[in-house]
N, C-alpha and C. Protein backbone atom coordinates (compact mmCIF):
# COMPACT_ATOMS: atom_id res chain seq x y z
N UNK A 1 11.41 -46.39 17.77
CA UNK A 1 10.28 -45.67 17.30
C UNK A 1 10.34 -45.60 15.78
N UNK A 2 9.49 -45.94 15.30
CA UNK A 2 9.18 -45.81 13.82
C UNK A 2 8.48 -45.02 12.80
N UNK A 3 8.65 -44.13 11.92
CA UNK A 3 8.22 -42.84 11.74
C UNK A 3 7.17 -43.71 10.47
N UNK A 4 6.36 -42.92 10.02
CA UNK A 4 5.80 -43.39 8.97
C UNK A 4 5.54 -41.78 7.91
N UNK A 5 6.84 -41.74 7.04
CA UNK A 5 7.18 -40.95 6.13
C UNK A 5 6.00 -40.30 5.26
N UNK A 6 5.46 -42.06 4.85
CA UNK A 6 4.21 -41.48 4.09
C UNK A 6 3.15 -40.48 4.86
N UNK A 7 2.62 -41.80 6.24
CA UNK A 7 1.63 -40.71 6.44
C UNK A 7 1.65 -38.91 7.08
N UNK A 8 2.99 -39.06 7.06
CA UNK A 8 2.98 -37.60 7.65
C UNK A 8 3.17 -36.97 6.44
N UNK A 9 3.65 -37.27 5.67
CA UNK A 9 3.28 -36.64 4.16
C UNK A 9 2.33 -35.87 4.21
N UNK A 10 1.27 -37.30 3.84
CA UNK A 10 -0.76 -37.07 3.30
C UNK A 10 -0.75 -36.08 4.53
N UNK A 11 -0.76 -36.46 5.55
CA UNK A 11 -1.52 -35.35 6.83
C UNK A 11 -0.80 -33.61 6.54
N UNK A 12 0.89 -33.90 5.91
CA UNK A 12 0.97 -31.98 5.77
C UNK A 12 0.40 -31.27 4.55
N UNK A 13 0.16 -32.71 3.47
CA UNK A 13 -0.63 -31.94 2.38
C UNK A 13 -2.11 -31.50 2.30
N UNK A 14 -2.84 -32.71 3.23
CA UNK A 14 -3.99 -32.40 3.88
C UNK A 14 -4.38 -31.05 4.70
N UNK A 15 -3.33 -30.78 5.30
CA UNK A 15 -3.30 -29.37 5.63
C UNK A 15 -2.55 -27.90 4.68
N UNK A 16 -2.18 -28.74 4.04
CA UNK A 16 -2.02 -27.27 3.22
C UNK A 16 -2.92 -27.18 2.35
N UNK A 17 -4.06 -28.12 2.12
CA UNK A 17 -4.92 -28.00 0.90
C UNK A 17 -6.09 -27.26 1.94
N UNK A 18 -5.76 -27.50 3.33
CA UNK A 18 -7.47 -27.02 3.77
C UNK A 18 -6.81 -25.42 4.12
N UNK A 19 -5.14 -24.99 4.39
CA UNK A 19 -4.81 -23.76 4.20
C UNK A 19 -5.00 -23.30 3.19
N UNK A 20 -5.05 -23.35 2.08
CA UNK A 20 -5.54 -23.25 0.44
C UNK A 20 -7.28 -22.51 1.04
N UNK A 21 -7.87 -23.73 1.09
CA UNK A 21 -9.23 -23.47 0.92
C UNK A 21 -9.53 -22.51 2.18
N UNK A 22 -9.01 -22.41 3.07
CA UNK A 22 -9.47 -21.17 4.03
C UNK A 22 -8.94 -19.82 3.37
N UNK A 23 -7.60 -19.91 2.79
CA UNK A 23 -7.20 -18.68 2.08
C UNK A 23 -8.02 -18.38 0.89
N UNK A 24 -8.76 -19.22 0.15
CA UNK A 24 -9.71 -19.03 -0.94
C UNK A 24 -10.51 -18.29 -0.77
N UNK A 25 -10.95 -18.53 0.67
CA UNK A 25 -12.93 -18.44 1.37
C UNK A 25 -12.30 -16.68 1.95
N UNK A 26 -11.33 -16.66 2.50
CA UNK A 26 -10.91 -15.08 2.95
C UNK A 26 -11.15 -14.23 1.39
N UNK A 27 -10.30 -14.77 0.77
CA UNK A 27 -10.06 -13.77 -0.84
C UNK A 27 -11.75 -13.51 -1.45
N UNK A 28 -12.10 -14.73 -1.31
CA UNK A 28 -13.56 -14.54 -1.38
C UNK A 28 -14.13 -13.42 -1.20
N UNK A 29 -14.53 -13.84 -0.02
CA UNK A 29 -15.07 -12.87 1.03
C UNK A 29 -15.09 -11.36 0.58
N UNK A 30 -13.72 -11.20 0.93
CA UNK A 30 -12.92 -9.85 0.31
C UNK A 30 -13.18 -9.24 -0.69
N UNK A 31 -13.25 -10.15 -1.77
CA UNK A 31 -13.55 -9.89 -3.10
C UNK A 31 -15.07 -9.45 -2.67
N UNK A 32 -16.37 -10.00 -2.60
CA UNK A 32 -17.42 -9.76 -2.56
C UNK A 32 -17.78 -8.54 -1.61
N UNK A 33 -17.19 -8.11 -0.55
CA UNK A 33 -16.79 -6.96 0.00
C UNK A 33 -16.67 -5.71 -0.88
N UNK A 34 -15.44 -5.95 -1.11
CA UNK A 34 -14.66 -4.55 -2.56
C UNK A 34 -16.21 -4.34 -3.26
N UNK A 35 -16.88 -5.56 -4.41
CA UNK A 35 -17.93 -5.55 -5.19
C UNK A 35 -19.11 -4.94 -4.26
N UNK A 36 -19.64 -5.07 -3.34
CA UNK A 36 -20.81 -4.68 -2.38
C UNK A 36 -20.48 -2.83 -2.35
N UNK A 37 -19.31 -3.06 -1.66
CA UNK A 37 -18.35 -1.54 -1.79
C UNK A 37 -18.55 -0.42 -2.97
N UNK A 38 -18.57 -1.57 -4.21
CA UNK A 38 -18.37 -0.27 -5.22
C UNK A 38 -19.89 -0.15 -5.56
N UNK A 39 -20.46 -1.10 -5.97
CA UNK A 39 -22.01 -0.94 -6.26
C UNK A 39 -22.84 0.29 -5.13
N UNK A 40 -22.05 -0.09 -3.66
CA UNK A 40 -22.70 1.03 -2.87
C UNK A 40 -22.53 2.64 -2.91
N UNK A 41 -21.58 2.57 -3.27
CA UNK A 41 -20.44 3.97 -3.76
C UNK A 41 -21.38 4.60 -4.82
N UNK A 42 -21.46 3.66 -5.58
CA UNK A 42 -21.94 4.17 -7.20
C UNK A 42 -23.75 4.47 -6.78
N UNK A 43 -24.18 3.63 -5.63
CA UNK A 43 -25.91 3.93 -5.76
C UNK A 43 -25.74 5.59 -4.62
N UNK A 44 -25.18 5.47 -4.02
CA UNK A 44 -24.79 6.97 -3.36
C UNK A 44 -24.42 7.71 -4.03
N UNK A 45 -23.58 7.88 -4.98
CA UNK A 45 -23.45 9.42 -6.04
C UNK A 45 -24.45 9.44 -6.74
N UNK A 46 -25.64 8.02 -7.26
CA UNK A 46 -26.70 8.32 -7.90
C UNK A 46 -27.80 9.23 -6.66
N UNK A 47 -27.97 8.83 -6.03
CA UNK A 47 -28.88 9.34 -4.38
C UNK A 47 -28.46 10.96 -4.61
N UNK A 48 -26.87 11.42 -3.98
CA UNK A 48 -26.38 12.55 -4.21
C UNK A 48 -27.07 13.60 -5.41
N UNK A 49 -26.83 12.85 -6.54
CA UNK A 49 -27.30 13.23 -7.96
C UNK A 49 -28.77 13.75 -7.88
N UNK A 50 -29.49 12.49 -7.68
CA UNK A 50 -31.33 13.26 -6.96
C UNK A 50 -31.16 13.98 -6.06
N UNK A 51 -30.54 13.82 -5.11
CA UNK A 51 -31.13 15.22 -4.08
C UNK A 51 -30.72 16.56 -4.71
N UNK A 52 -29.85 16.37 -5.66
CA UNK A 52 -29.27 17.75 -6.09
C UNK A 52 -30.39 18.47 -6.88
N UNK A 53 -30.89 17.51 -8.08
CA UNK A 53 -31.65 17.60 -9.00
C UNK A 53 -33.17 18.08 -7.98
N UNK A 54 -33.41 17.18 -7.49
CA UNK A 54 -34.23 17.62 -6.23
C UNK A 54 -34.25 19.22 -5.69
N UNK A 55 -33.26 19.31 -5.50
CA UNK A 55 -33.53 20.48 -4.54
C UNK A 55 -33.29 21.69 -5.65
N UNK A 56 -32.84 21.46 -7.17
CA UNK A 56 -32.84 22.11 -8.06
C UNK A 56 -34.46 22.55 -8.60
N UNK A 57 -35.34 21.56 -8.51
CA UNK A 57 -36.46 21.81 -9.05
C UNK A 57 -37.30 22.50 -7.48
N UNK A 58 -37.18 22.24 -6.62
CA UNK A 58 -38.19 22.85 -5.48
C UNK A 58 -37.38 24.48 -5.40
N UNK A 59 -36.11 24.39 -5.41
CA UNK A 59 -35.66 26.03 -5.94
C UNK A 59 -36.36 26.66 -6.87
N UNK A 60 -36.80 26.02 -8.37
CA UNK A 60 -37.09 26.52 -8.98
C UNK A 60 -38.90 26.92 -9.24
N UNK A 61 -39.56 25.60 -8.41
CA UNK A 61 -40.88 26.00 -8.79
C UNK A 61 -41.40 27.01 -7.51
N UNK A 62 -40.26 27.17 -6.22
CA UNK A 62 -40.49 28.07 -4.66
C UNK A 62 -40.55 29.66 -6.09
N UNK A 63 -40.05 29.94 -6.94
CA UNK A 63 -40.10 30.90 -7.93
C UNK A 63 -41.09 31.72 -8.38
N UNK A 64 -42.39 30.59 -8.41
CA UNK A 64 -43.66 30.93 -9.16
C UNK A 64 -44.83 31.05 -8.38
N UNK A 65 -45.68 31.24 -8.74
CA UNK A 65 -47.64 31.34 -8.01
C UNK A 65 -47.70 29.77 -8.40
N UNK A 66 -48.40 29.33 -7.25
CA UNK A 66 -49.55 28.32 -7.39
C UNK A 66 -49.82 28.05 -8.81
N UNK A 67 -50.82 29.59 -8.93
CA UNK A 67 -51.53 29.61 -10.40
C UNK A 67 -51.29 29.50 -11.44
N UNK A 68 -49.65 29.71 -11.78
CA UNK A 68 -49.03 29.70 -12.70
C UNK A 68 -48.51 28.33 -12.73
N UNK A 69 -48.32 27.63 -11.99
CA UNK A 69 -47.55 26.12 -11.99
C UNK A 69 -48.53 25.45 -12.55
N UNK A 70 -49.77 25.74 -11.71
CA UNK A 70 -51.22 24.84 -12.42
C UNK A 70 -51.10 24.80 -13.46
N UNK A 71 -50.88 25.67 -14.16
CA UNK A 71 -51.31 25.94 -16.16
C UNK A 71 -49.79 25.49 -16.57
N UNK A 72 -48.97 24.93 -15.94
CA UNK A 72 -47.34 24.40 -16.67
C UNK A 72 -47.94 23.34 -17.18
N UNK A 73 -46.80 23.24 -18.10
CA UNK A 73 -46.96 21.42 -18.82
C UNK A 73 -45.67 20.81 -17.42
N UNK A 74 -44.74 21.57 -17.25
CA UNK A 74 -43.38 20.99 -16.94
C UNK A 74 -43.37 20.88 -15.71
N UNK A 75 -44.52 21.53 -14.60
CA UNK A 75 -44.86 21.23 -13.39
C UNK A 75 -45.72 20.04 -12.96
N UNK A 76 -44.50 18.89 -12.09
CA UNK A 76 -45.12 17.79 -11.51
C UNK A 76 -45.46 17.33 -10.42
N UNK A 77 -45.79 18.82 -9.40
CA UNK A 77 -46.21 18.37 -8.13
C UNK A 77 -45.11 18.77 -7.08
N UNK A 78 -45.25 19.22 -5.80
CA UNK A 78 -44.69 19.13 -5.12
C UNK A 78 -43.57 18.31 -5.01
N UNK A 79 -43.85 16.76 -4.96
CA UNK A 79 -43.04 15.93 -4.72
C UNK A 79 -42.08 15.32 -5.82
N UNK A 80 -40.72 15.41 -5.71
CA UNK A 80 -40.21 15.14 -6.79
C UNK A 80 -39.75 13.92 -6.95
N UNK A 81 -39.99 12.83 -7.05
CA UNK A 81 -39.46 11.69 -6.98
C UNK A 81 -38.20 10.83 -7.48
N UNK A 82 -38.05 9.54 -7.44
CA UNK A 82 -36.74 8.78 -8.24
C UNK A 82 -37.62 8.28 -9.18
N UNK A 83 -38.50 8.28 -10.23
CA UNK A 83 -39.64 8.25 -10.88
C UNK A 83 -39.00 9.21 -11.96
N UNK A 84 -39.63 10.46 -11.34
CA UNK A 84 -39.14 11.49 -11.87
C UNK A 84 -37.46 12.26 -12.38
N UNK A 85 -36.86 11.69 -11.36
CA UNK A 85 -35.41 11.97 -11.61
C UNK A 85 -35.04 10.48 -13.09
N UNK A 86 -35.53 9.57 -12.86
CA UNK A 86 -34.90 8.22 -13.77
C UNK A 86 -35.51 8.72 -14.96
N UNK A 87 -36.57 8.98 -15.02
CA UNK A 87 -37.41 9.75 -16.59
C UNK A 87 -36.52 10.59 -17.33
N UNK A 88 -35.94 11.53 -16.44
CA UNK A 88 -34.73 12.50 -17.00
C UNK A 88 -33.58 12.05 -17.21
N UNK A 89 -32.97 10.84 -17.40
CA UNK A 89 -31.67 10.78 -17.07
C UNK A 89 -31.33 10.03 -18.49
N UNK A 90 -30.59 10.11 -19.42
CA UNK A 90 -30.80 10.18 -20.76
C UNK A 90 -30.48 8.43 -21.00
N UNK A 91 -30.83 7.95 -22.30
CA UNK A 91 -30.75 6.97 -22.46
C UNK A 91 -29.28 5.80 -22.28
N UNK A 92 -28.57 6.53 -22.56
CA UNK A 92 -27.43 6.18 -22.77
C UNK A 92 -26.40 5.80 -21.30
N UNK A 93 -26.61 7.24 -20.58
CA UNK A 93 -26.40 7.03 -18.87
C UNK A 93 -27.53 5.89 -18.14
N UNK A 94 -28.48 5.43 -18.44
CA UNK A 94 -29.38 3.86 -17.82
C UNK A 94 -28.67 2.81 -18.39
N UNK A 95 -28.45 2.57 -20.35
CA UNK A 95 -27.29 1.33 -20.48
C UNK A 95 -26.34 1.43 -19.58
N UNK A 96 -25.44 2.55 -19.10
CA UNK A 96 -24.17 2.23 -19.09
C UNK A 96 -24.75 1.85 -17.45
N UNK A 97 -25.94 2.38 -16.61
CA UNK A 97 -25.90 1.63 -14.94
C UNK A 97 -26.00 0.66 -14.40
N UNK A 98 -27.12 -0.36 -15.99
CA UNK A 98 -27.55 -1.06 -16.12
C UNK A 98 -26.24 -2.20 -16.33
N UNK A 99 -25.72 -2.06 -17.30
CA UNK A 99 -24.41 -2.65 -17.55
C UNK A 99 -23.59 -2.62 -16.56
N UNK A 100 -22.95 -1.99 -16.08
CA UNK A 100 -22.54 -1.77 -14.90
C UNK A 100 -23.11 -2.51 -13.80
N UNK A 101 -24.21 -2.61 -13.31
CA UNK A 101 -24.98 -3.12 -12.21
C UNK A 101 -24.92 -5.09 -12.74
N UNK A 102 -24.96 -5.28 -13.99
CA UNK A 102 -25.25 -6.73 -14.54
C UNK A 102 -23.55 -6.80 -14.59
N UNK A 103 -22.90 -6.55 -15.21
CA UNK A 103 -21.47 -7.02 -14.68
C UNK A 103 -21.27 -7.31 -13.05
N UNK A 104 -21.55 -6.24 -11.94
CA UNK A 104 -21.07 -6.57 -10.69
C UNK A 104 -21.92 -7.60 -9.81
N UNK A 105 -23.29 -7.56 -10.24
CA UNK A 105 -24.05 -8.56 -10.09
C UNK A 105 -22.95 -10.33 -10.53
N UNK A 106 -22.62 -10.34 -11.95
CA UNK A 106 -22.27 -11.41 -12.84
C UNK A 106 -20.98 -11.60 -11.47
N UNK A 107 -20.20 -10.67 -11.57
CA UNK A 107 -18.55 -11.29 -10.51
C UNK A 107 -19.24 -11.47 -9.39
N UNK A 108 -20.48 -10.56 -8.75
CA UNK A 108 -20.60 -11.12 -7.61
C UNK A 108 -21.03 -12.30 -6.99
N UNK A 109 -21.49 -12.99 -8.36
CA UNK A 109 -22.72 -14.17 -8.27
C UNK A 109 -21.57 -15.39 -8.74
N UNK A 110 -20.08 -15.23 -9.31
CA UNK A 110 -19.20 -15.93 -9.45
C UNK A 110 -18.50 -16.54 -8.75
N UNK A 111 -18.50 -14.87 -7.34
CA UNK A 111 -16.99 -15.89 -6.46
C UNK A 111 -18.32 -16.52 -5.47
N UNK A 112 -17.35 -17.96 -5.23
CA UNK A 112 -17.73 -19.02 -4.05
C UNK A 112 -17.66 -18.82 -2.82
C-alpha cells in the first residue's frame, strides 16, 4: 500500500482552512450579536428616558384647568411624543447618539 504524503497534506490543510473559515463566520456572527445587543440596550434606556419624561409632563399638566393650559406657551397637547421628547434633548447629547449609532452601524456593516 502506498501512502501519498503530499496529498494528505493538501486535504489536512484544506480542512483546516475551511476550520478557519467556519471559526471566522461563528466570531462573526457573535460579533454582530454583542453590536445588535448594545445598540438595543442603548435605544431602551433612550425609550426608558421618554416614558419618564413622559409621565413627568402628564404629572405636571394633570396640575392645571383646561383653561389655563389653553393660554400656555409651554403646553403641547395631551399627547407627548418622541417629537417632542428629541426637541428637548440638548444638542450635544444627539452628536454624541448620532456618533455612537454611525460608529456601530460602521463595525456592524464591517464584519463579513
Amino acid at each position: 500500500m502506498k501512502f501519498n504524503i503530499k496529498s494528505l497534506e493538501e486535504k489536512f490543510t484544506k480542512i483546516n482552512d475551511i476550520s478557519q473559515n467556519i471559526k471566522q463566520s461563528i466570531n462573526n456572527y457573535d460579533n454582530k450579536k454583542k453590536i445588535e445587543t448594545i445598540v438595543y440596550t442603548v435605544l431602551l434606556i433612550l425609550n426608558y428616558d421618554f416614558n419618564i419624561k413622559k409621565k413627568e409632563y402628564l404629572n405636571l399638566i394633570s396640575q392645571f384647568s383646561p383653561a389655563y393650559l389653553s393660554g400656555s406657551e409651554w403646553y403641547i397637547g395631551e399627547d407627548y411624543t418622541y417629537e417632542h421628547f428629541w426637541d428637548n434633548v440638548d444638542d450635544d447629547s444627539k452628536f454624541k447618539f448620532y456618533t455612537f449609532l454611525f460608529i456601530m452601524n460602521y463595525l456592524y456593516q464591517k464584519i463579513q
